[in-house]
N, C-alpha and C. Protein backbone atom coordinates (compact mmCIF):
# COMPACT_ATOMS: atom_id res chain seq x y z
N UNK A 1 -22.52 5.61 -1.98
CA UNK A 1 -21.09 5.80 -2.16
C UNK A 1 -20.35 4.72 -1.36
N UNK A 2 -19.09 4.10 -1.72
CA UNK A 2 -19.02 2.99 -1.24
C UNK A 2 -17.98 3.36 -0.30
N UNK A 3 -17.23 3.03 1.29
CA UNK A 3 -16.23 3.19 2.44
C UNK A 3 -14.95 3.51 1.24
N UNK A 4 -14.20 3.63 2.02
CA UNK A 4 -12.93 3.94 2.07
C UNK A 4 -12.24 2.31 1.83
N UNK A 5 -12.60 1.63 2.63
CA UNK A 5 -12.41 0.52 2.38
C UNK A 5 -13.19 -0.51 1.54
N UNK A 6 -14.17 -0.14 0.94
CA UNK A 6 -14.71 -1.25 -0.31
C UNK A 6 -14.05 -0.08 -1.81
N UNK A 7 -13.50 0.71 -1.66
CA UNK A 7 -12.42 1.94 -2.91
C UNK A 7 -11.47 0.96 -3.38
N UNK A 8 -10.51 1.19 -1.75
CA UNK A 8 -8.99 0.08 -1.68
C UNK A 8 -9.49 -1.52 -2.14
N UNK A 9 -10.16 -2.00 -1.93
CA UNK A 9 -10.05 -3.77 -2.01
C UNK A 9 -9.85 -3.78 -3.26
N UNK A 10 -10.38 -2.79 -4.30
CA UNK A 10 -9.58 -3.38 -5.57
C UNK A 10 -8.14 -3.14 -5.76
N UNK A 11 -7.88 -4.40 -6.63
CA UNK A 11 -5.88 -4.41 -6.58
C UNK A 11 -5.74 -3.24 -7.85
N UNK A 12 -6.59 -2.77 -8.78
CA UNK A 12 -6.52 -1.75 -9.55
C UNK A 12 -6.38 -0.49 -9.06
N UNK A 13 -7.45 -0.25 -8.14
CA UNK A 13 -7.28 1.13 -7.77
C UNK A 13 -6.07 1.13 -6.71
N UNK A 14 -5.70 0.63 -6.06
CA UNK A 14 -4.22 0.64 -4.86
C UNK A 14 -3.31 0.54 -5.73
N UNK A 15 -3.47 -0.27 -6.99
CA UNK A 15 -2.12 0.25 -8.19
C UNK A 15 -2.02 1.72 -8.37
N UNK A 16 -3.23 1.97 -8.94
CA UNK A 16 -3.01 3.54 -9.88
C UNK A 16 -2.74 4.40 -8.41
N UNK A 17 -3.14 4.47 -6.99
CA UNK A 17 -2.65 4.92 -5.95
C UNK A 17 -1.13 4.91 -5.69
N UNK A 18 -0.82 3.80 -5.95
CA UNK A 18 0.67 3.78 -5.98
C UNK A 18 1.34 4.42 -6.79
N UNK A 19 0.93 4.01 -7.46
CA UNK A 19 1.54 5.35 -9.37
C UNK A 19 1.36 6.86 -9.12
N UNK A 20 0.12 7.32 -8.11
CA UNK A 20 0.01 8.46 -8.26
C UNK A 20 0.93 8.78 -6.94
N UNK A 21 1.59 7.98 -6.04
CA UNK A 21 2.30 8.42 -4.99
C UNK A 21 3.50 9.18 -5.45
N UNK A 22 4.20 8.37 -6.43
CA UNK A 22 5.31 8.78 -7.15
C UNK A 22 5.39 10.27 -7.52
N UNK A 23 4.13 10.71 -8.57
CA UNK A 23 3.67 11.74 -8.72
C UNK A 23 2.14 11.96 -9.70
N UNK A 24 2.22 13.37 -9.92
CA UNK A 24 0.71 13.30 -10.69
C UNK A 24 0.72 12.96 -11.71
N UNK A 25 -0.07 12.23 -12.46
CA UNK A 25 -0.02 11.61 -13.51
C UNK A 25 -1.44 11.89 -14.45
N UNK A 26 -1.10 12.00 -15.88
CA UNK A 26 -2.30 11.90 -17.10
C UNK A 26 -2.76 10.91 -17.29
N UNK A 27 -4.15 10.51 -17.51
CA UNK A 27 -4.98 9.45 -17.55
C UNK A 27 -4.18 8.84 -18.61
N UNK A 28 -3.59 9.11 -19.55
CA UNK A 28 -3.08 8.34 -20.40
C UNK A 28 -1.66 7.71 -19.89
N UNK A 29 -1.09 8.20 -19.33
CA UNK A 29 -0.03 7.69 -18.96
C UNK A 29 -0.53 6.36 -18.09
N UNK A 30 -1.59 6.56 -16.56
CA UNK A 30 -2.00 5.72 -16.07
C UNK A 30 -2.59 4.15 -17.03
N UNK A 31 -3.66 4.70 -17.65
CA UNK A 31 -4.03 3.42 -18.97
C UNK A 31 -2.79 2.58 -19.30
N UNK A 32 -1.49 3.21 -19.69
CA UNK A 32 -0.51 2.46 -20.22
C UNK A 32 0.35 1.62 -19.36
N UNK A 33 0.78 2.53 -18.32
CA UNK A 33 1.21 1.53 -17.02
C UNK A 33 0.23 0.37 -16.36
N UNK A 34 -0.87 0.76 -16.49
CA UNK A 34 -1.64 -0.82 -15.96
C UNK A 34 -2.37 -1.50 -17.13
N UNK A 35 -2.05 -1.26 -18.35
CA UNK A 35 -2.76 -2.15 -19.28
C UNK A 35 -4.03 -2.16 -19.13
N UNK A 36 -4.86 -0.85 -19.14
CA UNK A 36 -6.34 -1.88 -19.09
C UNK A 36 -7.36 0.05 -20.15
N UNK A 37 -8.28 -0.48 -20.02
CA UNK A 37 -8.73 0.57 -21.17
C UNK A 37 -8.87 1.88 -20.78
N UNK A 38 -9.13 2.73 -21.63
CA UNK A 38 -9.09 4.46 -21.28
C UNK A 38 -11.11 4.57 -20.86
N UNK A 39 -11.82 3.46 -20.94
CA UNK A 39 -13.38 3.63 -20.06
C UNK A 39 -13.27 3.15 -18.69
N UNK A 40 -12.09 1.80 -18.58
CA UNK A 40 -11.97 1.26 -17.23
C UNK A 40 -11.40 2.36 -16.30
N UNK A 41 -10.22 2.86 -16.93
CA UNK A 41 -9.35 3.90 -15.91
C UNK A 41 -10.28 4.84 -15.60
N UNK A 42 -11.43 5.23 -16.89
CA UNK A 42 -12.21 6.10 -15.97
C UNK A 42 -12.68 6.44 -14.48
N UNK A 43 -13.26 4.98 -14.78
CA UNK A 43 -14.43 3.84 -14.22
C UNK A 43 -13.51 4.43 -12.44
N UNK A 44 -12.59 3.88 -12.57
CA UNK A 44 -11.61 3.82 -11.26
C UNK A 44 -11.13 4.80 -10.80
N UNK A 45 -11.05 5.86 -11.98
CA UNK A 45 -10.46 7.24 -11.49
C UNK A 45 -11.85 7.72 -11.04
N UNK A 46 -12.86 7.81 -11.38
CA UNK A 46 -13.91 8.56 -10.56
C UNK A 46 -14.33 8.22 -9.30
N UNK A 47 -14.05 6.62 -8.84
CA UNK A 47 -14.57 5.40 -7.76
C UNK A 47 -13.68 6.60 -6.68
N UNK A 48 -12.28 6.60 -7.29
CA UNK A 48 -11.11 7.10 -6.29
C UNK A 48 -11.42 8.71 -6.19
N UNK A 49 -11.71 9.34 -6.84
CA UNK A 49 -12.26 10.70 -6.80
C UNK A 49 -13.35 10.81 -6.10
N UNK A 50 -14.70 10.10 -5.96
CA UNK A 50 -15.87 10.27 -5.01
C UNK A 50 -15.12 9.93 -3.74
N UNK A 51 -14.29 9.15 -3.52
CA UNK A 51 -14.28 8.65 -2.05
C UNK A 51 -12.82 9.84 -1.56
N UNK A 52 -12.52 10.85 -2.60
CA UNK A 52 -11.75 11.83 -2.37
C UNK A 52 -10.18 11.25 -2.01
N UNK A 53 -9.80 10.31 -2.49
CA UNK A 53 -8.27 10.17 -3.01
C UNK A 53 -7.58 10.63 -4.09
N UNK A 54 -8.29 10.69 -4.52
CA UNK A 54 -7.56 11.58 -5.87
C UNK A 54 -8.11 13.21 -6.23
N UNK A 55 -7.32 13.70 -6.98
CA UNK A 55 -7.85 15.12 -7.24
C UNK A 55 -7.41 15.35 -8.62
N UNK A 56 -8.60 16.15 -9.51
CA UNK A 56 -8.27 16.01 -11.18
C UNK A 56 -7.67 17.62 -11.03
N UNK A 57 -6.46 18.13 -11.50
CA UNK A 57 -6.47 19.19 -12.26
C UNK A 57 -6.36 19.50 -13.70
N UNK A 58 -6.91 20.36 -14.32
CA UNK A 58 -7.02 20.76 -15.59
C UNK A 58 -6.26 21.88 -15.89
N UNK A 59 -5.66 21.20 -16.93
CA UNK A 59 -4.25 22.16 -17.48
C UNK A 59 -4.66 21.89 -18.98
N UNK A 60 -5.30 22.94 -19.82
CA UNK A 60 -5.58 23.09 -21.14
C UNK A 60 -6.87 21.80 -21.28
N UNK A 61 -6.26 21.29 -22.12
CA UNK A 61 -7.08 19.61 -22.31
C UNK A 61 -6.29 18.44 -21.27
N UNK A 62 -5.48 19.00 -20.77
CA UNK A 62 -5.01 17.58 -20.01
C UNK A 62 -5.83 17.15 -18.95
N UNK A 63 -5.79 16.28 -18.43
CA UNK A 63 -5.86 16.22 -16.94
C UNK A 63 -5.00 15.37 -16.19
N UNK A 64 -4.37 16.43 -14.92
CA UNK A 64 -3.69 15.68 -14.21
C UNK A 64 -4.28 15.06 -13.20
N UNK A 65 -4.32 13.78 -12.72
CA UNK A 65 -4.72 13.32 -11.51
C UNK A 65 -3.35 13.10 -10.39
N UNK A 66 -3.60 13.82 -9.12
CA UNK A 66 -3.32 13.94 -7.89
C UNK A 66 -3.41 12.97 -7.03
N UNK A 67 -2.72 12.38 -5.52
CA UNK A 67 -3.40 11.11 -4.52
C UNK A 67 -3.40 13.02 -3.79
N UNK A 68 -4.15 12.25 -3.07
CA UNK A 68 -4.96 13.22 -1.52
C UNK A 68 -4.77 12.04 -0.62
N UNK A 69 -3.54 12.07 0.10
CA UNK A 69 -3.36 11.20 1.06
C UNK A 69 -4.25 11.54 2.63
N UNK A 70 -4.95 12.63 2.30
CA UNK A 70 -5.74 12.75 3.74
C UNK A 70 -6.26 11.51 3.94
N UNK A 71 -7.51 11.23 3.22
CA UNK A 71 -8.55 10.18 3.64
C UNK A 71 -8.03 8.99 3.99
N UNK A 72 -6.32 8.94 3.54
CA UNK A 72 -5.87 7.62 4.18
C UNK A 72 -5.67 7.49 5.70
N UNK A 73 -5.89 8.56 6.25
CA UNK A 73 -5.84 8.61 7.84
C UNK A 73 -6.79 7.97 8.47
N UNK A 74 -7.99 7.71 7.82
CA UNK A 74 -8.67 7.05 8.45
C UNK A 74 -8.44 5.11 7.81
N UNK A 75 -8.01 5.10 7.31
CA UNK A 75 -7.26 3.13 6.88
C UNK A 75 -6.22 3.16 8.10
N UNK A 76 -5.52 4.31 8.09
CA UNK A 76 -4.49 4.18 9.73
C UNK A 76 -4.74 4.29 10.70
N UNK A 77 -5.70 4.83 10.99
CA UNK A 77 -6.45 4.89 12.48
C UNK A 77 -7.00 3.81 12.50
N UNK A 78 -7.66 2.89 11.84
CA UNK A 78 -7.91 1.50 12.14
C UNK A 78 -7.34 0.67 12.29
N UNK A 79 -6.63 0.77 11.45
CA UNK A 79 -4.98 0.01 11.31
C UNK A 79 -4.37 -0.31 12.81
N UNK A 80 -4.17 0.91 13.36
CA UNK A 80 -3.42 1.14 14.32
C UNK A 80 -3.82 -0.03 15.39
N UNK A 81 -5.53 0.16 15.66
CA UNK A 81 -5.95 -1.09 17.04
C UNK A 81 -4.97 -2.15 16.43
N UNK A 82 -4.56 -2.43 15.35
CA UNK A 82 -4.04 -3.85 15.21
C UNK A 82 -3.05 -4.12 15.33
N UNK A 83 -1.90 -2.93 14.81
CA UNK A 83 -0.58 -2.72 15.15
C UNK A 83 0.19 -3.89 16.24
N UNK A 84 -0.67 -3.42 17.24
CA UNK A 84 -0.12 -4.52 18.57
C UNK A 84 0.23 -5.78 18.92
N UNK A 85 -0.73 -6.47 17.41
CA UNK A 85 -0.78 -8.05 17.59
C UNK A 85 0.21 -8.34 16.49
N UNK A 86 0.69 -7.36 15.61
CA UNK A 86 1.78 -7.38 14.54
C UNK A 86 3.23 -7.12 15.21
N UNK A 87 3.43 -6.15 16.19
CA UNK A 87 4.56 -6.37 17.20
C UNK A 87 4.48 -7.52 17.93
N UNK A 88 3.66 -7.80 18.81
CA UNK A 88 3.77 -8.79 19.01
C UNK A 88 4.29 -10.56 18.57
N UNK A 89 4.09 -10.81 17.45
CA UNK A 89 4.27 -11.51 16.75
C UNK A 89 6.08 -11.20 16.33
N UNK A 90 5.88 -9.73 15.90
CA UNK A 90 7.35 -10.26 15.46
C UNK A 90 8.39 -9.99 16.73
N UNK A 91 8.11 -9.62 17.86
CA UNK A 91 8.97 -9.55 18.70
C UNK A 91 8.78 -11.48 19.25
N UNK A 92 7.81 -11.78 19.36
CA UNK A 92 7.81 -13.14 19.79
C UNK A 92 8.83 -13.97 18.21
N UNK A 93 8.60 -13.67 16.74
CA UNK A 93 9.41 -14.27 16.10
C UNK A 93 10.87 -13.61 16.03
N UNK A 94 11.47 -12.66 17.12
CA UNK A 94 12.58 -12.25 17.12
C UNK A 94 13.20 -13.16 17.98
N UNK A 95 12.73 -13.09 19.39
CA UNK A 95 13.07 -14.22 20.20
C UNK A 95 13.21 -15.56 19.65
N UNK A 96 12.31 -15.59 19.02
CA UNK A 96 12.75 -17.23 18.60
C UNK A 96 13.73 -17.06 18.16
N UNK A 97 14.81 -16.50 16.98
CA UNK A 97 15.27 -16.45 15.91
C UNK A 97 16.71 -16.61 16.79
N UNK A 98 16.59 -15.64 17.74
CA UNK A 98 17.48 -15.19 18.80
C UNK A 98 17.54 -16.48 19.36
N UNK A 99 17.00 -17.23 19.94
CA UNK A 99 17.21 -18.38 20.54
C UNK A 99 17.74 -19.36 19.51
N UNK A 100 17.52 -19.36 18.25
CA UNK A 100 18.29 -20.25 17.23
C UNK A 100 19.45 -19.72 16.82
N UNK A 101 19.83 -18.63 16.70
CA UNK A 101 21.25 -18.42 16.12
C UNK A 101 21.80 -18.98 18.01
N UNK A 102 21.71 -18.61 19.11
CA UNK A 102 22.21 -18.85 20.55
C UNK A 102 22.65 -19.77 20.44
N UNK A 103 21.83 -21.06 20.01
CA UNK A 103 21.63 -22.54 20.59
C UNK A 103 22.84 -22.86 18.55
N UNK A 104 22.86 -22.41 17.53
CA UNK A 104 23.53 -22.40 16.77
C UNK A 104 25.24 -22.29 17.23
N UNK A 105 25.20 -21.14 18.22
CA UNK A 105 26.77 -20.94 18.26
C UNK A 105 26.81 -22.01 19.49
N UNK A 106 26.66 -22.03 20.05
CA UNK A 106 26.38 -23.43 21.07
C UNK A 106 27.04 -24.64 20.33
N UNK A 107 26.56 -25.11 19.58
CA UNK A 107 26.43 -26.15 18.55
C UNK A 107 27.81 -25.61 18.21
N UNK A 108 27.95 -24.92 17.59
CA UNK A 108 29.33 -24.94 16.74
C UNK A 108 30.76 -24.79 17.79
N UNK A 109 30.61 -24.19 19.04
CA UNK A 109 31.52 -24.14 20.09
C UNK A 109 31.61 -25.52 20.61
N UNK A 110 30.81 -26.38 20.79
CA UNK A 110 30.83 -27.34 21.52
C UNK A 110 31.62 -28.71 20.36
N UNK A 111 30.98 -28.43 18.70
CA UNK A 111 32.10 -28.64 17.76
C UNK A 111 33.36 -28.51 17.72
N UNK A 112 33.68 -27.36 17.50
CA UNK A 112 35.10 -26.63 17.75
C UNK A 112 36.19 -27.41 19.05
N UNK A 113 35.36 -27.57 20.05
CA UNK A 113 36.15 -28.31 21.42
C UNK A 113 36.32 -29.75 21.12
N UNK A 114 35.62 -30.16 20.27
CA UNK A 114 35.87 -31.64 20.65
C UNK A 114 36.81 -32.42 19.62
C-alpha cells in the first residue's frame, strides 16, 4: 500500500481532493470536472480510498464519494518541522520590503525639498 505521501504526489488525485473539499461528489460528476475516463477515476478513487481519504457512500445505485480529512493530519504534522524556515523567510522578506518602501519615502522627501 503506498504512504500518504506517494497518494498526494499525483496532481490528479489532490484535484479530485479538492473537488471533494467543496462537497461529496458522484463518480460521474468527478470524471467530468477533470476530463479523464470513468476506469481512470476509478483507478484514483480506490488509490485515495485504501490510503483512507476518501469514503464511498451508497445511496441506491449511486455512489457518493466523501474527503476524510483525518489522515491529512499526518501531511501536517510533518509539515509543521518546516513551518519555521517558511516564517522565517518571509519575515526576513518582510523586512526587506520594509526597508524599501523606508528608503522609497526617503527618496521622495528628499525630492520634494529640493
Amino acid at each position: 500500500m503506498p504512504t500518504i505521501f506517494e497518494v498526494l504526489a499525483d496532481p490528479t488525485r489532490r484535484h479530485i481532493l479538492d473537488l471533494l473539499r467543496e462537497r461529496p461528489r458522484l463518480v460521474g460528476e468527478l470524471v467530468d470536472q477533470l476530463k479523464i475516463s470513468q476506469p481512470l477515476m476509478s483507478k484514483h478513487l480506490r488509490v485515495l480510498r485504501e490510503a483512507g481519504l476518501v469514503h464511498v457512500r451508497q445511496d441506491a445505485q449511486r455512489r457518493w464519494y466523501e474527503l476524510r480529512p483525518e489522515p491529512l493530519a499526518e501531511v501536517d504534522t510533518w509539515l509543521a518541522s518546516y513551518r519555521h524556515l517558511w516564517e522565517a523567510r518571509m519575515d526576513r522578506l518582510d523586512d526587506y520590503l520594509q526597508k524599501l518602501q523606508e528608503e522609497e519615502q526617503k527618496h521622495d522627501q528628499d525630492q520634494t525639498h529640493r
